[in-house]
PDB file of N, CA and C in Angstrom:
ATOM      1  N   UNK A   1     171.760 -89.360  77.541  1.00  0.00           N
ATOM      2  CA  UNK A   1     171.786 -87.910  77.575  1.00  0.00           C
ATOM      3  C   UNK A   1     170.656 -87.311  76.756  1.00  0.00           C
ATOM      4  N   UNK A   2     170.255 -88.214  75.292  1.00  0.00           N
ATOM      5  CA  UNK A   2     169.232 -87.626  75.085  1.00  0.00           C
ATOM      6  C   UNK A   2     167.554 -87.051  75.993  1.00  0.00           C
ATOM      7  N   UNK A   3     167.314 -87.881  77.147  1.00  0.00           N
ATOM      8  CA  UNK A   3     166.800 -87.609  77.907  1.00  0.00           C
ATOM      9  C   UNK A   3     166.284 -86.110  78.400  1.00  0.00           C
ATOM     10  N   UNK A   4     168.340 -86.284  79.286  1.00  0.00           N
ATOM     11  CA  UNK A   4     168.264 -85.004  79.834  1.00  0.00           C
ATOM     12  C   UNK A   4     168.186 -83.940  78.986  1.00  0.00           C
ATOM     13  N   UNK A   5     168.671 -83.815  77.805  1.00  0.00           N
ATOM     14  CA  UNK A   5     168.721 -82.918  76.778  1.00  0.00           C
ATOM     15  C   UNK A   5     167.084 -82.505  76.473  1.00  0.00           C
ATOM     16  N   UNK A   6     166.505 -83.484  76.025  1.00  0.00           N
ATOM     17  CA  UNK A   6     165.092 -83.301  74.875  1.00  0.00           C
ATOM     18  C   UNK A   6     164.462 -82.044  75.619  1.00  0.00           C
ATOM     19  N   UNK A   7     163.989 -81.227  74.835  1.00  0.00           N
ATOM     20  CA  UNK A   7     163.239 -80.020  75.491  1.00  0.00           C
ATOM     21  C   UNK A   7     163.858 -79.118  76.615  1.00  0.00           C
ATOM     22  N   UNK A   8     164.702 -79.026  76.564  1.00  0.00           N
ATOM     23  CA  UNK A   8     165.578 -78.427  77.599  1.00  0.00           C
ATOM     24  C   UNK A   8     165.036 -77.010  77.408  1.00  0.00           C
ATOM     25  N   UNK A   9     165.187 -76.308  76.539  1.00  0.00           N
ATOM     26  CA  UNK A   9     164.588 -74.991  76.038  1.00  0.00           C
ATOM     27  C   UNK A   9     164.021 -74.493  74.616  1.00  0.00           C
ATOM     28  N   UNK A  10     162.894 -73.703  74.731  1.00  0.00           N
ATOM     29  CA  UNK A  10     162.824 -73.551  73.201  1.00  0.00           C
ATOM     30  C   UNK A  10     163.265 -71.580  72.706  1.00  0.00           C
ATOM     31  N   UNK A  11     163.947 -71.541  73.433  1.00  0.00           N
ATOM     32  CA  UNK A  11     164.730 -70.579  73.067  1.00  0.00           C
ATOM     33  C   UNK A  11     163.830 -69.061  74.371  1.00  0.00           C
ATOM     34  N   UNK A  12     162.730 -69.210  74.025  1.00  0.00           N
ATOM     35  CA  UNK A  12     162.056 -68.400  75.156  1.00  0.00           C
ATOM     36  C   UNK A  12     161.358 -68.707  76.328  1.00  0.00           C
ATOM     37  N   UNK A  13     161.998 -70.013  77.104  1.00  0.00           N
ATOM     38  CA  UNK A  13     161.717 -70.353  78.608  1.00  0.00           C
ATOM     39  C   UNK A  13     159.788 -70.646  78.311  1.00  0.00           C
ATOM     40  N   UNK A  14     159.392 -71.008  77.494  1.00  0.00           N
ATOM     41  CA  UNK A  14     157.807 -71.580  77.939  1.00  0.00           C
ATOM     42  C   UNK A  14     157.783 -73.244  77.247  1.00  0.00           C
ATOM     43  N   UNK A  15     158.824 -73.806  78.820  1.00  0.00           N
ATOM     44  CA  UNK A  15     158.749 -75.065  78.505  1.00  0.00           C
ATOM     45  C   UNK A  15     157.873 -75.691  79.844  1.00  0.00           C
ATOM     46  N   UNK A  16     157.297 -76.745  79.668  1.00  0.00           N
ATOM     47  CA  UNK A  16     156.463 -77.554  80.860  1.00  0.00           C
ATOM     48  C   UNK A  16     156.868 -77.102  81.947  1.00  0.00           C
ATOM     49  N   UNK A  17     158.238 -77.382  82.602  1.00  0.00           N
ATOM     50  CA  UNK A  17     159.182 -77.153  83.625  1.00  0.00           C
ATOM     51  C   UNK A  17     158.653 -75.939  84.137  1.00  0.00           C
ATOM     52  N   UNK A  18     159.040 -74.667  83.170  1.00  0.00           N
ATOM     53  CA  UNK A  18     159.064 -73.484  83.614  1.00  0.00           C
ATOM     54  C   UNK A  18     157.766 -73.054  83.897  1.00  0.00           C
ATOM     55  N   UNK A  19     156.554 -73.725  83.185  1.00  0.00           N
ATOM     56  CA  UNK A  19     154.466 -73.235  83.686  1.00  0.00           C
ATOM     57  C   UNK A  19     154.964 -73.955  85.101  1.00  0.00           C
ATOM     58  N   UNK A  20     155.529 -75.104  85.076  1.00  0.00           N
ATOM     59  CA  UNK A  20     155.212 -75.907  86.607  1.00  0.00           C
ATOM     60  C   UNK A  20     155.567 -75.337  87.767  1.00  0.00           C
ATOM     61  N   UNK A  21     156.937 -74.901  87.558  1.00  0.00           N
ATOM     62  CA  UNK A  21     157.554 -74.187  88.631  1.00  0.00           C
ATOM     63  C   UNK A  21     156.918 -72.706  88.927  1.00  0.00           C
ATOM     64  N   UNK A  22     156.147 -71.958  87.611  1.00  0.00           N
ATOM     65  CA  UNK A  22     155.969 -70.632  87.936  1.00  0.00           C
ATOM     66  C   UNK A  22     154.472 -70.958  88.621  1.00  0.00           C
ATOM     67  N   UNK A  23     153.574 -72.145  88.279  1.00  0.00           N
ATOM     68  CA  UNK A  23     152.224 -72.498  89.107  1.00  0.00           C
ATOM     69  C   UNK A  23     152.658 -72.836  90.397  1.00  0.00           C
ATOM     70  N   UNK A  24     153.707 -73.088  90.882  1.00  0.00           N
ATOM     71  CA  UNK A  24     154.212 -73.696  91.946  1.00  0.00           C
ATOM     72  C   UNK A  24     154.472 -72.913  93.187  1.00  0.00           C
ATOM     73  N   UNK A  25     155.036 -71.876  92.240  1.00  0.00           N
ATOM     74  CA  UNK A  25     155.479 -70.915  93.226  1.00  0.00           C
ATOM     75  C   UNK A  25     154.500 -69.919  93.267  1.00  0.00           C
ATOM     76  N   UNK A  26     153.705 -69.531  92.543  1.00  0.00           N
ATOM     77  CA  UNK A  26     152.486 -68.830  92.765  1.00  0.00           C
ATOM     78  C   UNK A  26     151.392 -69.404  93.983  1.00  0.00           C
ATOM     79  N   UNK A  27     151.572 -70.798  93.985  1.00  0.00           N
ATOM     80  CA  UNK A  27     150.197 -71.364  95.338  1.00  0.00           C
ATOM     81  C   UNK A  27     151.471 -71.317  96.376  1.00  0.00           C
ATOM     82  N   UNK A  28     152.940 -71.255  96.285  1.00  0.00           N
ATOM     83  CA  UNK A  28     153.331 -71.048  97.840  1.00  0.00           C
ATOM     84  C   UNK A  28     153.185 -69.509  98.082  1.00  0.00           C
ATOM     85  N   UNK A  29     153.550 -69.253  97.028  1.00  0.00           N
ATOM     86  CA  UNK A  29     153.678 -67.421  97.948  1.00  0.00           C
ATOM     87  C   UNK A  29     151.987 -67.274  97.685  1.00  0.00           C
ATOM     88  N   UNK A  30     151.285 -67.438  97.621  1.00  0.00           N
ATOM     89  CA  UNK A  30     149.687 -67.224  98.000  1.00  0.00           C
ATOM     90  C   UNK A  30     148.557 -68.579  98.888  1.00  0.00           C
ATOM     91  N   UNK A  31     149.611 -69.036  99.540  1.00  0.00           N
ATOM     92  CA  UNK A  31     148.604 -70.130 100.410  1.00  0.00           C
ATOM     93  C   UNK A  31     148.462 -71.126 100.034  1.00  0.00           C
ATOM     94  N   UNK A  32     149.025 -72.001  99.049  1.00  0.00           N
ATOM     95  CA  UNK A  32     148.897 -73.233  98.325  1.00  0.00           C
ATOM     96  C   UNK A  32     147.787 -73.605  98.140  1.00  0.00           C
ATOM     97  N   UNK A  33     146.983 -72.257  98.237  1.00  0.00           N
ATOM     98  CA  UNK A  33     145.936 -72.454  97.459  1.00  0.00           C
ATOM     99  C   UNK A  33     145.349 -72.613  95.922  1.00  0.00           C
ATOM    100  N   UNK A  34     145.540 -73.794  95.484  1.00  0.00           N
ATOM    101  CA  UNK A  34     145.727 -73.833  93.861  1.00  0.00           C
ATOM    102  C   UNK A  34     144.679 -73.066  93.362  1.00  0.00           C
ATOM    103  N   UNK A  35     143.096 -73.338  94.024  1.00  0.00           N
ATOM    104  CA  UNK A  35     142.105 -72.565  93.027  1.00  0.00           C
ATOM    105  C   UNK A  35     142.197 -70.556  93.067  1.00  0.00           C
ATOM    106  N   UNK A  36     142.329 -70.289  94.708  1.00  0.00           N
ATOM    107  CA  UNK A  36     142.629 -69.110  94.499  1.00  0.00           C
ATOM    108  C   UNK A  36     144.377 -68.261  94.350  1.00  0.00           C
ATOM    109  N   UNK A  37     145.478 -69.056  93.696  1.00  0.00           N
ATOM    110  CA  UNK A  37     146.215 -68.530  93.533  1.00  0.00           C
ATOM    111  C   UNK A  37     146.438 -67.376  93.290  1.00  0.00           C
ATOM    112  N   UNK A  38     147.186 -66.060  94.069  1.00  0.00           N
ATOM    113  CA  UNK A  38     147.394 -64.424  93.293  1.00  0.00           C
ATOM    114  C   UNK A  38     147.675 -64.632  92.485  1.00  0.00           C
ATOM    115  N   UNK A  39     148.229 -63.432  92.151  1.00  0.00           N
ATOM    116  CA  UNK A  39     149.320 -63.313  90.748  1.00  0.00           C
ATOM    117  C   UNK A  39     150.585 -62.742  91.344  1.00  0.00           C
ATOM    118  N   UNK A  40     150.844 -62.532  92.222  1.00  0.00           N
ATOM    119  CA  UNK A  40     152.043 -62.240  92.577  1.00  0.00           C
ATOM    120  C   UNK A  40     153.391 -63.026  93.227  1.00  0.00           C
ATOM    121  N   UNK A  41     154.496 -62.686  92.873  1.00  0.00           N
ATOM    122  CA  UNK A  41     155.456 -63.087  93.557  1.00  0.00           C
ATOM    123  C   UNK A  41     156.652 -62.005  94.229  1.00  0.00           C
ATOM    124  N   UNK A  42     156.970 -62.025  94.970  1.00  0.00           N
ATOM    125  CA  UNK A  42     158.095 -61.465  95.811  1.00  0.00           C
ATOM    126  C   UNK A  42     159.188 -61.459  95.196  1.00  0.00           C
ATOM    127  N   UNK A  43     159.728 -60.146  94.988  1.00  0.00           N
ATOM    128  CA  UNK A  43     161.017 -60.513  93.893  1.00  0.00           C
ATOM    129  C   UNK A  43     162.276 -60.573  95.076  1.00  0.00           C
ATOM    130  N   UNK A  44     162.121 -60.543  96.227  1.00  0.00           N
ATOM    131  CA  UNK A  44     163.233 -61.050  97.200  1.00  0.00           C
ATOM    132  C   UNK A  44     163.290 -62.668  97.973  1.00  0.00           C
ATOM    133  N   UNK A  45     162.133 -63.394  97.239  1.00  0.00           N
ATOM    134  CA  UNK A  45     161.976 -64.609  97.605  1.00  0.00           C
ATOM    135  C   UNK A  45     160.891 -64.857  98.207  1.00  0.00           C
ATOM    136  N   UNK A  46     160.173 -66.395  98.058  1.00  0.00           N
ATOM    137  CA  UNK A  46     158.939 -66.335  98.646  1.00  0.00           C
ATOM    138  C   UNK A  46     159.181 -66.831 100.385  1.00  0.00           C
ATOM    139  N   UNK A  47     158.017 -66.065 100.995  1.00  0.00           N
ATOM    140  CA  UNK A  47     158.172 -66.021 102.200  1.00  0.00           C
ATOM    141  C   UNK A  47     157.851 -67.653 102.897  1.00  0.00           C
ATOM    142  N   UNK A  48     158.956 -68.062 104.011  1.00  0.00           N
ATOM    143  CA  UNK A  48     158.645 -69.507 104.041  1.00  0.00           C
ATOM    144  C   UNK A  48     157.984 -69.281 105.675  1.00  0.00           C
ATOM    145  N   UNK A  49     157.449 -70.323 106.365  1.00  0.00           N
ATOM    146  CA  UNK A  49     157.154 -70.471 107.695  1.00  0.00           C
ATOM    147  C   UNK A  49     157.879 -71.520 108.216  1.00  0.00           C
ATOM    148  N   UNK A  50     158.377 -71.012 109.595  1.00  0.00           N
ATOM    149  CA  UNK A  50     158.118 -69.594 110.557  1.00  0.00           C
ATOM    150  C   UNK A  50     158.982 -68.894 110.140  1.00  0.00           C
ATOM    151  N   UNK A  51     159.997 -69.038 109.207  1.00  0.00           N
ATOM    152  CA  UNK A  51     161.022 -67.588 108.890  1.00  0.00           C
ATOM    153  C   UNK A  51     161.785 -67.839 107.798  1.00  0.00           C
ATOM    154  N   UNK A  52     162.367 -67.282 106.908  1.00  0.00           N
ATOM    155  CA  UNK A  52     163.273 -67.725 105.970  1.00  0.00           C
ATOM    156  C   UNK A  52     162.631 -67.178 104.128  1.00  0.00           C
ATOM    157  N   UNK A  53     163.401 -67.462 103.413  1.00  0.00           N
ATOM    158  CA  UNK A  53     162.849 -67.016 102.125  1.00  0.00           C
ATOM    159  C   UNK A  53     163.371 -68.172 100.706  1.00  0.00           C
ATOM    160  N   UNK A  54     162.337 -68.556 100.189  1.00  0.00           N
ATOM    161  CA  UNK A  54     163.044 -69.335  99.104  1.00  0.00           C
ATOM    162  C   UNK A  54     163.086 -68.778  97.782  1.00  0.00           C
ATOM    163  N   UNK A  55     164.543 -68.624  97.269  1.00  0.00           N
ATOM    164  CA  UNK A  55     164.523 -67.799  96.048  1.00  0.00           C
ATOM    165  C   UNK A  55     164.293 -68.650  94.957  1.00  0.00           C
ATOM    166  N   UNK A  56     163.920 -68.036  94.193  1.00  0.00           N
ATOM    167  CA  UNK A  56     163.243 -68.774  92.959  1.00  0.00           C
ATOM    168  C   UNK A  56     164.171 -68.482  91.690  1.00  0.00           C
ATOM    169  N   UNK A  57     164.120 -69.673  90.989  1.00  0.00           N
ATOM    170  CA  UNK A  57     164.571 -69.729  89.685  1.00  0.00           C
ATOM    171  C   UNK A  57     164.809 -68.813  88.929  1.00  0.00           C
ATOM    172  N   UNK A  58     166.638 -68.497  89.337  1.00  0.00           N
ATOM    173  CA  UNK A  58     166.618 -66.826  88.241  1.00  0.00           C
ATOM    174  C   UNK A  58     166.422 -66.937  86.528  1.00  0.00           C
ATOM    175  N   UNK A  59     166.652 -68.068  86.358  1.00  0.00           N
ATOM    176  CA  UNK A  59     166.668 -68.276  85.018  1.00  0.00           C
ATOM    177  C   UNK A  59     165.259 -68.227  84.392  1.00  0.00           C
ATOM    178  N   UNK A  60     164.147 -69.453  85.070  1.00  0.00           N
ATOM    179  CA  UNK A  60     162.446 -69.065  84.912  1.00  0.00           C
ATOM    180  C   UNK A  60     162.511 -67.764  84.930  1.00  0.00           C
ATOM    181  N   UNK A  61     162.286 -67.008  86.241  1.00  0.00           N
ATOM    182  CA  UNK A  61     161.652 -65.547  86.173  1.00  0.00           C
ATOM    183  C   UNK A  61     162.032 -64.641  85.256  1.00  0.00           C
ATOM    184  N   UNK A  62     163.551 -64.844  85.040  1.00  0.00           N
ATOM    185  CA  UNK A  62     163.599 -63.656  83.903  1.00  0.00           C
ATOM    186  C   UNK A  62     163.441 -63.912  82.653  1.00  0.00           C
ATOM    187  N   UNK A  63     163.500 -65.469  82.304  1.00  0.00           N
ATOM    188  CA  UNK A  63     162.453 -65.717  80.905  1.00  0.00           C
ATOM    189  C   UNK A  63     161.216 -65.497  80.564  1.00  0.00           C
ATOM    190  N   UNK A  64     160.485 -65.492  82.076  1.00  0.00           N
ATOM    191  CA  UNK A  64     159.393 -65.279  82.151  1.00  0.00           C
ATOM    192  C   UNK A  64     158.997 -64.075  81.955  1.00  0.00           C
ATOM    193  N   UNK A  65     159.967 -62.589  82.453  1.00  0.00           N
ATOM    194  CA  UNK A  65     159.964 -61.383  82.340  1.00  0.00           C
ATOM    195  C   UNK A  65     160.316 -60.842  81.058  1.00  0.00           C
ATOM    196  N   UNK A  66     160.986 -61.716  80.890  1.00  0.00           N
ATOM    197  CA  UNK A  66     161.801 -61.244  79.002  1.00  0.00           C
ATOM    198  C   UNK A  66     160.538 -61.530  77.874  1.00  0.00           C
ATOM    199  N   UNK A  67     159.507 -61.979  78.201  1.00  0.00           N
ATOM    200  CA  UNK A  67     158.766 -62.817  77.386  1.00  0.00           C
ATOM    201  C   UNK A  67     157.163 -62.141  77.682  1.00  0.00           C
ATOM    202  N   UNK A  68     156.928 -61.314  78.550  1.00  0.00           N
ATOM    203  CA  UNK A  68     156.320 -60.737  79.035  1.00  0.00           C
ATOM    204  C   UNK A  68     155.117 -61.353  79.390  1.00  0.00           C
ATOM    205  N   UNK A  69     155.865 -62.357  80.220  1.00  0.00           N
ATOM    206  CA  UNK A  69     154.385 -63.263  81.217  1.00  0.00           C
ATOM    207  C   UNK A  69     154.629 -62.581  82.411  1.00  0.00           C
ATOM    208  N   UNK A  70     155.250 -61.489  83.127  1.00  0.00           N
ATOM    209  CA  UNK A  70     155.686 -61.087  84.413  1.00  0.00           C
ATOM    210  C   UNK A  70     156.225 -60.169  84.004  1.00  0.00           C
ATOM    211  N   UNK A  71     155.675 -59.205  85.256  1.00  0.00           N
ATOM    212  CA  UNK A  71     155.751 -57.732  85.207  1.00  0.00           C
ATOM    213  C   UNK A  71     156.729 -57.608  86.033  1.00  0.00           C
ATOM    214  N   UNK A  72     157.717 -56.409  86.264  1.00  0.00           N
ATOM    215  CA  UNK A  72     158.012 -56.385  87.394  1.00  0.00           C
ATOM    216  C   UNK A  72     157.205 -54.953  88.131  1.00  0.00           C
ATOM    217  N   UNK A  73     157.241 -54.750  89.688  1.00  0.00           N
ATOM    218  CA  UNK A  73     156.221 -53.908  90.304  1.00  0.00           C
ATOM    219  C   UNK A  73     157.318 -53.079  91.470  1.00  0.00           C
ATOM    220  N   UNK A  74     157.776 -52.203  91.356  1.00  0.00           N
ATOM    221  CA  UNK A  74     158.447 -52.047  92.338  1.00  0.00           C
ATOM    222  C   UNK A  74     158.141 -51.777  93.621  1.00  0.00           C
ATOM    223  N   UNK A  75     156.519 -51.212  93.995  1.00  0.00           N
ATOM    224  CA  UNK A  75     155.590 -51.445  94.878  1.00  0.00           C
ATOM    225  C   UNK A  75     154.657 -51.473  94.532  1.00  0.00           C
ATOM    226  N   UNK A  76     154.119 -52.758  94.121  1.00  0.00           N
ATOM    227  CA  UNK A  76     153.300 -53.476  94.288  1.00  0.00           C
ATOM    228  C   UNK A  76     151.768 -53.152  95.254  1.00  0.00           C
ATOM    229  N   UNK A  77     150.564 -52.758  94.805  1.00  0.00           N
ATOM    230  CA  UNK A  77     149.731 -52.488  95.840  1.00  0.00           C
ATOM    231  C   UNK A  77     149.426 -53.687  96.867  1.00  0.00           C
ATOM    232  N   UNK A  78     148.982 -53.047  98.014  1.00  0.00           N
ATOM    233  CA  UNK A  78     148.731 -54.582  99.275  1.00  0.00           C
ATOM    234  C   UNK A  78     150.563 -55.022  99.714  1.00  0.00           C
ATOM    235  N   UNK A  79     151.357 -54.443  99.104  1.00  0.00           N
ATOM    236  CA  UNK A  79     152.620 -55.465  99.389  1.00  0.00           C
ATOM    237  C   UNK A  79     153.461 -54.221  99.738  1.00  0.00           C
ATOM    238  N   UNK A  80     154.618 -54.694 100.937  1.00  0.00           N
ATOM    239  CA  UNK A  80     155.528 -53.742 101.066  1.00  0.00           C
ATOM    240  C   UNK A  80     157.039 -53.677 100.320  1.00  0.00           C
ATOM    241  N   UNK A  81     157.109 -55.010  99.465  1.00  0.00           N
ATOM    242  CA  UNK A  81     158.127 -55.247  98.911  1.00  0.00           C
ATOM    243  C   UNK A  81     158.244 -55.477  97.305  1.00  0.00           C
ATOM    244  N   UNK A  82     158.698 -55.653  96.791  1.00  0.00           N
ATOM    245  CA  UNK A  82     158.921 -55.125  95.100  1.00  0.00           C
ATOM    246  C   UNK A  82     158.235 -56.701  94.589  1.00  0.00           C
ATOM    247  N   UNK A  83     157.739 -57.164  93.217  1.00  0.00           N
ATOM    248  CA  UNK A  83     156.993 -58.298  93.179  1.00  0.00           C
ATOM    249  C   UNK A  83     157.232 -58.619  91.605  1.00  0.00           C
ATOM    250  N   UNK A  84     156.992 -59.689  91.386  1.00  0.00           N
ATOM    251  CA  UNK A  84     156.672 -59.606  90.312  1.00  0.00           C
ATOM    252  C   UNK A  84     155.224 -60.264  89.933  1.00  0.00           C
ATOM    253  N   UNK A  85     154.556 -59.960  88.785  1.00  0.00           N
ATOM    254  CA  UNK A  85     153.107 -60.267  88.374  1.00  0.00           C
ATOM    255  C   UNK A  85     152.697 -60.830  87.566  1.00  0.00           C
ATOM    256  N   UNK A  86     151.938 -61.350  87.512  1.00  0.00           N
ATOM    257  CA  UNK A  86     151.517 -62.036  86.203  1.00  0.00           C
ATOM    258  C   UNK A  86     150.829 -60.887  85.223  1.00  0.00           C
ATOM    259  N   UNK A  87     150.743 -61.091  84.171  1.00  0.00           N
ATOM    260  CA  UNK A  87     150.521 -60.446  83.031  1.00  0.00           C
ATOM    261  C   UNK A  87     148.867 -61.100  82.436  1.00  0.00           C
ATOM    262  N   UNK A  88     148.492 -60.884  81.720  1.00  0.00           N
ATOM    263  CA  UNK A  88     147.011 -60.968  80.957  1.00  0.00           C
ATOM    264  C   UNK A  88     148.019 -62.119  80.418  1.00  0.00           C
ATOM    265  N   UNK A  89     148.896 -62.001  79.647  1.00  0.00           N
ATOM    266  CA  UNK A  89     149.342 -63.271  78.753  1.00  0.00           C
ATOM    267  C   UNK A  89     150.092 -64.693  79.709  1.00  0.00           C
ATOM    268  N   UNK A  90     150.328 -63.751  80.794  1.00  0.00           N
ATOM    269  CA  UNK A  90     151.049 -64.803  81.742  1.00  0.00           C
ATOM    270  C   UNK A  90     149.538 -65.809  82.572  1.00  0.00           C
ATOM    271  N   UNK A  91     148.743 -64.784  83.131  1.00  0.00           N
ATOM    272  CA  UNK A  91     147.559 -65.641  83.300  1.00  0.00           C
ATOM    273  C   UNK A  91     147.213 -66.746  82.459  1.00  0.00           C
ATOM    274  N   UNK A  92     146.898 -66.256  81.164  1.00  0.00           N
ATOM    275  CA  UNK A  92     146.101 -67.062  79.868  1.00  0.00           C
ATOM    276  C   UNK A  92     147.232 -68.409  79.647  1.00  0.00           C
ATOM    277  N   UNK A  93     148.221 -68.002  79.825  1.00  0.00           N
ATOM    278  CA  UNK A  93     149.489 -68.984  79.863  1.00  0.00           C
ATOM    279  C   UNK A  93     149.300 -70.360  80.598  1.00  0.00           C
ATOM    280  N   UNK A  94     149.587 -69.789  82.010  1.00  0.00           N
ATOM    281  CA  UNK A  94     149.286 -71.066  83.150  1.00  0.00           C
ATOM    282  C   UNK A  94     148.179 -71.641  83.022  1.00  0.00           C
ATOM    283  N   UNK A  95     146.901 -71.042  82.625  1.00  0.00           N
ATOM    284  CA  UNK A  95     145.830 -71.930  82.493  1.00  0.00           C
ATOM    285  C   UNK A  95     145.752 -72.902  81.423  1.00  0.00           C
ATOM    286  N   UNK A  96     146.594 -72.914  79.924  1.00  0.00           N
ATOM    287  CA  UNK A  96     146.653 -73.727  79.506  1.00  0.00           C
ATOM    288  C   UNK A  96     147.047 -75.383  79.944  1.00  0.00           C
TER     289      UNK A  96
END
C-alpha cells in the first residue's frame, strides 16, 4: 500500500499525475498536437470523434482552478461553449 499511497497529494493537486493528465488533455482537446497545444479546455468535456465527450478529472481541474493554474471563461473567445484556460502560472507550470 505504501506504493499506492506515496505522493498521492501534496495538499494542492501539483502532483506528476495531475501536469500529466492536464498535458494530456490539453493535446486531445487541441489536436494531439503536443508542440502546438492551446490552452484551452471545454468545461463540458473534451470533444471526442465522430461524437461523444470525455469528461475530465473533477478532482485535477478544480485543483487546478483552486490553485490558479486555470481560469474559468464562461465564453471563451473562438469557442461557443464555457472553457477553462490556462493561466501565465499554469503555462510556466506544464513546461516544467
Amino acid at each position: 500500500m505504501d506504493w499506492w499511497l506515496d505522493k498521492l497529494d501534496d495538499g494542492v493537486g501539483e502532483t506528476p499525475r495531475t501536469k500529466g493528465l492536464l498535458r494530456t488533455y490539453l493535446r486531445i482537446a487541441n489536436g494531439d498536437n503536443a508542440v502546438e497545444a492551446g490552452d484551452r479546455l471545454p468545461a463540458m468535456g473534451l470533444r471526442l470523434e465522430p461524437r461523444g465527450r470525455w469528461h475530465m478529472d473533477k478532482y485535477v481541474i478544480a485543483k487546478l482552478y483552486q490553485k490558479g493554474l486555470l481560469a474559468f471563461e464562461a465564453k471563451p473567445q473562438g469557442m461557443f461553449e464555457p472553457a477553462f484556460v490556462l493561466t501565465p502560472a499554469g503555462k510556466e507550470w506544464i513546461e516544467k
